[in-house]
Protein backbone atom coordinates (compact mmCIF):
# COMPACT_ATOMS: atom_id res chain seq x y z
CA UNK A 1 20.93 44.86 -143.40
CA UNK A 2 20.67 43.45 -139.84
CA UNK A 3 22.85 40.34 -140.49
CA UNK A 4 25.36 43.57 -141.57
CA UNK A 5 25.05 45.22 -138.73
CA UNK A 6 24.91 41.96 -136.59
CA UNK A 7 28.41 40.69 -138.36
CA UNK A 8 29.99 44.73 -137.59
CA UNK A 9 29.07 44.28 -134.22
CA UNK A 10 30.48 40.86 -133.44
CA UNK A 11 34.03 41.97 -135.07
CA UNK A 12 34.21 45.07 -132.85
CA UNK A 13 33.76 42.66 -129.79
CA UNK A 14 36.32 40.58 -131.11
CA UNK A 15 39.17 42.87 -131.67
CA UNK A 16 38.11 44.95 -128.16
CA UNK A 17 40.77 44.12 -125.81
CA UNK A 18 39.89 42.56 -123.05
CA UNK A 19 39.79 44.49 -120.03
CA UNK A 20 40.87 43.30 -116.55
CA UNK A 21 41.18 44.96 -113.48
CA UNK A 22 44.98 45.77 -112.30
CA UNK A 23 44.39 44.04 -109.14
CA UNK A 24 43.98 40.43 -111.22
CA UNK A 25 46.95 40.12 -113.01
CA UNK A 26 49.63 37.69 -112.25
CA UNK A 27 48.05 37.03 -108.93
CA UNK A 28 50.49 34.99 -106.87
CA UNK A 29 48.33 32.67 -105.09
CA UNK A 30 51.08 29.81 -103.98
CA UNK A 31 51.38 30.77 -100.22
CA UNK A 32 54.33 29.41 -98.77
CA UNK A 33 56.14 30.40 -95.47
CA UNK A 34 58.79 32.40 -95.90
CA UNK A 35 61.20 35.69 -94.46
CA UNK A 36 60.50 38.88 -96.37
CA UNK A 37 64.70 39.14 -96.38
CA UNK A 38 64.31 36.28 -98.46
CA UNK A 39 62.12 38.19 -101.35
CA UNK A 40 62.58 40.40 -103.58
CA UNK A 41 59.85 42.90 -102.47
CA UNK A 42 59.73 45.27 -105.30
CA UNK A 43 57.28 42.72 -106.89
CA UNK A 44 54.05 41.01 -105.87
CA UNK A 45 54.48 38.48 -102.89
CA UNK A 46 52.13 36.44 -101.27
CA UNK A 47 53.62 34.29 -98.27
CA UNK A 48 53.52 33.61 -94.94
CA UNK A 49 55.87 35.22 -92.87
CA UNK A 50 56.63 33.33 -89.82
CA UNK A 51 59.96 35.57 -88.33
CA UNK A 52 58.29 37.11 -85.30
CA UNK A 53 60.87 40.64 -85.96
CA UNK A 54 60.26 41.22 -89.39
CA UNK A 55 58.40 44.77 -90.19
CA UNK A 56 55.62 43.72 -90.66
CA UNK A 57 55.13 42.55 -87.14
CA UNK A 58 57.04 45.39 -85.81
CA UNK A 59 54.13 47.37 -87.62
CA UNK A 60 51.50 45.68 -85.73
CA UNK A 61 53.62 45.48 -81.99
CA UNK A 62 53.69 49.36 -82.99
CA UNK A 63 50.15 50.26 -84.06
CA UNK A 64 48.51 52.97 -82.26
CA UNK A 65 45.30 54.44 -84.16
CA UNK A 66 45.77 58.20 -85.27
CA UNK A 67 42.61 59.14 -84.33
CA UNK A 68 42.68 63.03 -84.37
CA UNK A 69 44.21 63.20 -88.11
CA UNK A 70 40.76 60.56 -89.15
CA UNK A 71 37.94 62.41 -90.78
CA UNK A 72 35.97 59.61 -90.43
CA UNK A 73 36.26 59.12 -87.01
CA UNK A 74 35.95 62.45 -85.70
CA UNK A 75 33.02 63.39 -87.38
CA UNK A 76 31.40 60.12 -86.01
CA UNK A 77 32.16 61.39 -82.83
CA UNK A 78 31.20 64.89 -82.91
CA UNK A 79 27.55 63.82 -84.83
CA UNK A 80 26.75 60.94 -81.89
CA UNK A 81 28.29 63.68 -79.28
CA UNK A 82 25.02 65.95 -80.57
CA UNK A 83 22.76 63.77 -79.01
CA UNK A 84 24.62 62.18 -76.34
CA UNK A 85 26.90 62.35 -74.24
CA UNK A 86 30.19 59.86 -73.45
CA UNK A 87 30.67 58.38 -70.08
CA UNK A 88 34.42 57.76 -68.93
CA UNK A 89 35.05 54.30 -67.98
CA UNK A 90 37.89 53.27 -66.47
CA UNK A 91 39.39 49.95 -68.42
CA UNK A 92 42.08 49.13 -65.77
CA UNK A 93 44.34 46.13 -67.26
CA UNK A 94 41.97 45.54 -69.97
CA UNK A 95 43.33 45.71 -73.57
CA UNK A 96 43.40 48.37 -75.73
CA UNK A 97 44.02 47.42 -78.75
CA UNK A 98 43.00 44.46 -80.40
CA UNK A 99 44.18 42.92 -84.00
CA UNK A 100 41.76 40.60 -85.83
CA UNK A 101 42.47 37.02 -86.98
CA UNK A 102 41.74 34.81 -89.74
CA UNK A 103 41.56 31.45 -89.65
CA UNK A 104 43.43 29.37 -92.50
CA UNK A 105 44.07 25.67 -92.74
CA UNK A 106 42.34 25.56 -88.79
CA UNK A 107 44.87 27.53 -87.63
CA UNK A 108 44.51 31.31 -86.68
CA UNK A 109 46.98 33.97 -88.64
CA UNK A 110 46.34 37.74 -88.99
CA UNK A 111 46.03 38.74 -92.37
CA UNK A 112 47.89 42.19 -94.23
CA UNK A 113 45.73 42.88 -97.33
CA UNK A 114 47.40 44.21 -100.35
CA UNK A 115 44.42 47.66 -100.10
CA UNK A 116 44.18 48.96 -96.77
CA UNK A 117 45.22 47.74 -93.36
CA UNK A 118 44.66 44.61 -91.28
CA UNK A 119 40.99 45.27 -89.30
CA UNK A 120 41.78 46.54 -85.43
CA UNK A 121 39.69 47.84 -82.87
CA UNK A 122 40.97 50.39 -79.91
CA UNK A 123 38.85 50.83 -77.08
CA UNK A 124 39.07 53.87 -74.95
CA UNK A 125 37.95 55.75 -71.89
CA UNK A 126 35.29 57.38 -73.80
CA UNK A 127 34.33 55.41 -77.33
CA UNK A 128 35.27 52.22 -79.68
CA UNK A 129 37.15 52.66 -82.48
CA UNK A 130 36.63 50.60 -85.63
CA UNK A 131 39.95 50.28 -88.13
CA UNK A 132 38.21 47.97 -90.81
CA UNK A 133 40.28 47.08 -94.11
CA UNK A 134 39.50 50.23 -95.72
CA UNK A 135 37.24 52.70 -93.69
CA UNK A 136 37.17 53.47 -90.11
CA UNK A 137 34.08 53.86 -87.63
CA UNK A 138 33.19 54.96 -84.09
CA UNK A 139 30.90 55.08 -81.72
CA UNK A 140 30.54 56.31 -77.99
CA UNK A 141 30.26 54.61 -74.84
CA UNK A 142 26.85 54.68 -73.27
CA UNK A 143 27.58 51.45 -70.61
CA UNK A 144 29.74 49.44 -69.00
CA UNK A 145 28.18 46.43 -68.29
CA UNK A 146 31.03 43.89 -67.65
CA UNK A 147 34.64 43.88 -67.13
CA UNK A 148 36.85 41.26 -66.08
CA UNK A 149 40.81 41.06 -66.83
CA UNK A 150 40.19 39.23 -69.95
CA UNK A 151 36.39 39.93 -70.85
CA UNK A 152 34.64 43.39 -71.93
CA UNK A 153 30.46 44.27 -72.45
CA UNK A 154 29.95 47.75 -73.64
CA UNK A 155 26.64 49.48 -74.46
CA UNK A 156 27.65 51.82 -77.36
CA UNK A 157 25.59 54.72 -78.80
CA UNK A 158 26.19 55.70 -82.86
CA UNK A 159 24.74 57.72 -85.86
CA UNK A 160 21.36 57.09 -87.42
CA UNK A 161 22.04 55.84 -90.27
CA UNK A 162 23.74 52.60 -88.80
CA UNK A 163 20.56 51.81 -87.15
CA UNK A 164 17.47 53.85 -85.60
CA UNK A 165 17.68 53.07 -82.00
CA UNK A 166 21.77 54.33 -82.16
CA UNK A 167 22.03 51.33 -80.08
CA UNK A 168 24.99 48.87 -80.29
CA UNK A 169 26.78 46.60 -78.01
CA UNK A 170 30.58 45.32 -78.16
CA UNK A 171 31.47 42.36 -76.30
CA UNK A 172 34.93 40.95 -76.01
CA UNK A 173 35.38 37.21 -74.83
CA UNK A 174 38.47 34.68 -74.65
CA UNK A 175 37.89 31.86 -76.81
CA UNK A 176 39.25 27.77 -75.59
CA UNK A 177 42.33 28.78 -77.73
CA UNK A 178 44.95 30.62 -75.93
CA UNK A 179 45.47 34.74 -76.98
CA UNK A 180 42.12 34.37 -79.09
CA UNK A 181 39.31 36.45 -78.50
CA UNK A 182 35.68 36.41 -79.94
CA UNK A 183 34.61 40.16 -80.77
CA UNK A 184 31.19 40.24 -81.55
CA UNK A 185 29.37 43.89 -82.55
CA UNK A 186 25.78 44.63 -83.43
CA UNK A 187 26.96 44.51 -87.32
CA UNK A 188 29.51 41.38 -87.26
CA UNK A 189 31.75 38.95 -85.12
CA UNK A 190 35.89 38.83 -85.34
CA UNK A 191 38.77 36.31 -84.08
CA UNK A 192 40.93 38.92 -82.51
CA UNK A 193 44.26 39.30 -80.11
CA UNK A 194 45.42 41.90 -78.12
CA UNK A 195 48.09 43.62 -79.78
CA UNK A 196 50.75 42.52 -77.65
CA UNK A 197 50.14 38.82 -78.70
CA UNK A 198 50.12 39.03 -82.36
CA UNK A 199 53.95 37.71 -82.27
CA UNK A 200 51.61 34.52 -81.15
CA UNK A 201 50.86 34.14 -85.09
CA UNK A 202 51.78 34.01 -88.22
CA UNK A 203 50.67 36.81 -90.88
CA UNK A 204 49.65 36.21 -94.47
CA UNK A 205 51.11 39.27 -96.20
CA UNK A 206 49.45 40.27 -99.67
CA UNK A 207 53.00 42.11 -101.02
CA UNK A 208 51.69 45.12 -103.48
CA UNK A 209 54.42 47.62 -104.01
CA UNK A 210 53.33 49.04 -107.35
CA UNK A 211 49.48 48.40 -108.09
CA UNK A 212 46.61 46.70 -106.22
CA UNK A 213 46.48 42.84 -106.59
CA UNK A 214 43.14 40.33 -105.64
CA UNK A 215 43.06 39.83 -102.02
CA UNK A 216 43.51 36.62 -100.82
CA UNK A 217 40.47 34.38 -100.30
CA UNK A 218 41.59 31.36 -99.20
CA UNK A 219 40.61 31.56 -95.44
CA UNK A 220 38.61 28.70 -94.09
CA UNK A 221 34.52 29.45 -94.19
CA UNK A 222 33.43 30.63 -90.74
C-alpha cells in the first residue's frame, strides 16, 4: 500500500507542469549597445542605449517627482510632521534631483528596470525624497550641517518603524570621477548624478512592454 501511494504520488509530480514565473521566460540577457529606433519594441529588449535624445533619456532630463499624487510619501510626511517639525533650508545652486548609477564592466551607466523606475532622490526646502525601484520614502529635514556647491550633510528626522531614535543623516559627496556622486543614507550608499548630467551615461534599458521579465544582474559587485 505505501509503495502504491508512493508510485501515485511520483506520477502526479511528473505530469504537473512546471511552473515558472512570467518574469523568467525568454530572458534576453545579450546586452549590446544599440538605438531603440533600431528595435522592434513591442517585444522584450535588453540593450544599451547610447543616443543621448532617445526617450528614455528625455524621461530622465524630464523627471520631476509627483509628490502630492504619492500616498506613500505624504503620509510619511504628515506621521514624522506629528512629532516634529521641518526646518526650511535654503539649497542655493545645490542639486535637486539626483539619478542613481550602476556600475557595469567599471564603467558607470544608470539602469531602467523592466518593474518600476530607475532609484532617484529629490531634495527640497523642507524634506528628502526617496524614489527607490518600486516604493517611495521620505523623511524631514531636522539639520543642515554642510553645504558646498557640490557637497550636501543633512540631519533627517523619520517614522518609528525605520529606526527608534527617527534619526537619519543624508550626505551627498563628488566622487574622483567627474558627474559622480557618493549618496550615502543611514539604510544604504548609491553612485548618483544630478539629473542634468545623466546624458553623461549610458542606460541599460530592461524593454518589458507586455509582462514583467528578470531584472538584470549583471552589474559589477560593489
Amino acid at each position: 500500500m505505501v509503495s502504491c501511494k508512493e508510485k501515485t504520488k511520483s506520477e502526479k509530480e511528473e505530469n504537473k507542469p512546471t511552473e515558472i514565473a512570467a518574469w523568467k521566460v525568454d530572458l534576453d540577457t545579450i546586452l549590446e549597445k544599440n538605438n531603440p529606433k533600431n528595435l522592434d519594441l513591442s517585444k522584450h529588449q535588453l540593450f544599451i542605449d547610447t543616443t543621448r535624445n532617445s526617450e528614455n533619456f528625455e524621461k530622465l532630463v524630464n523627471w520631476k517627482p509627483n509628490r502630492l499624487d504619492n500616498d506613500a510619501i505624504v503620509y510619511h510626511e504628515k506621521e514624522i510632521s506629528k512629532k516634529h517639525k521641518p526646518i526650511m533650508i535654503d539649497l542655493k545652486q545645490f542639486p535637486k534631483h539626483w539619478i542613481s548609477l550602476k556600475k557595469l564592466n567599471n564603467e558607470f551607466v544608470i539602469y531602467e528596470p523592466c518593474d518600476g523606475n530607475t532609484t532617484a532622490f529629490e531634495i527640497n526646502k523642507s524634506s528628502v525624497l526617496f524614489f527607490y525601484q518600486l516604493e517611495p520614502d521620505a523623511d524631514l529635514i531636522a539639520g543642515l550641517k554642510k553645504i558646498t556647491e557640490n557637497e550636501i550633510s543633512l540631519e533627517l528626522r523619520t517614522i518609528p518603524q525605520k529606526t527608534e531614535t527617527e534619526k537619519t543623516e543624508l550626505t551627498i559627496k563628488p566622487t574622483e570621477i567627474e558627474n559622480v556622486y557618493l549618496l550615502t543614507y543611514s539604510f544604504g550608499k548609491w553612485y548618483v548624478t544630478p539629473k542634468e548630467k545623466v546624458s553623461e551615461f549610458d542606460i541599460v534599458v530592461n524593454h518589458c512592454p507586455t509582462m514583467k521579465r528578470m531584472e538584470f544582474n549583471g552589474f559589477d559587485k560593489e
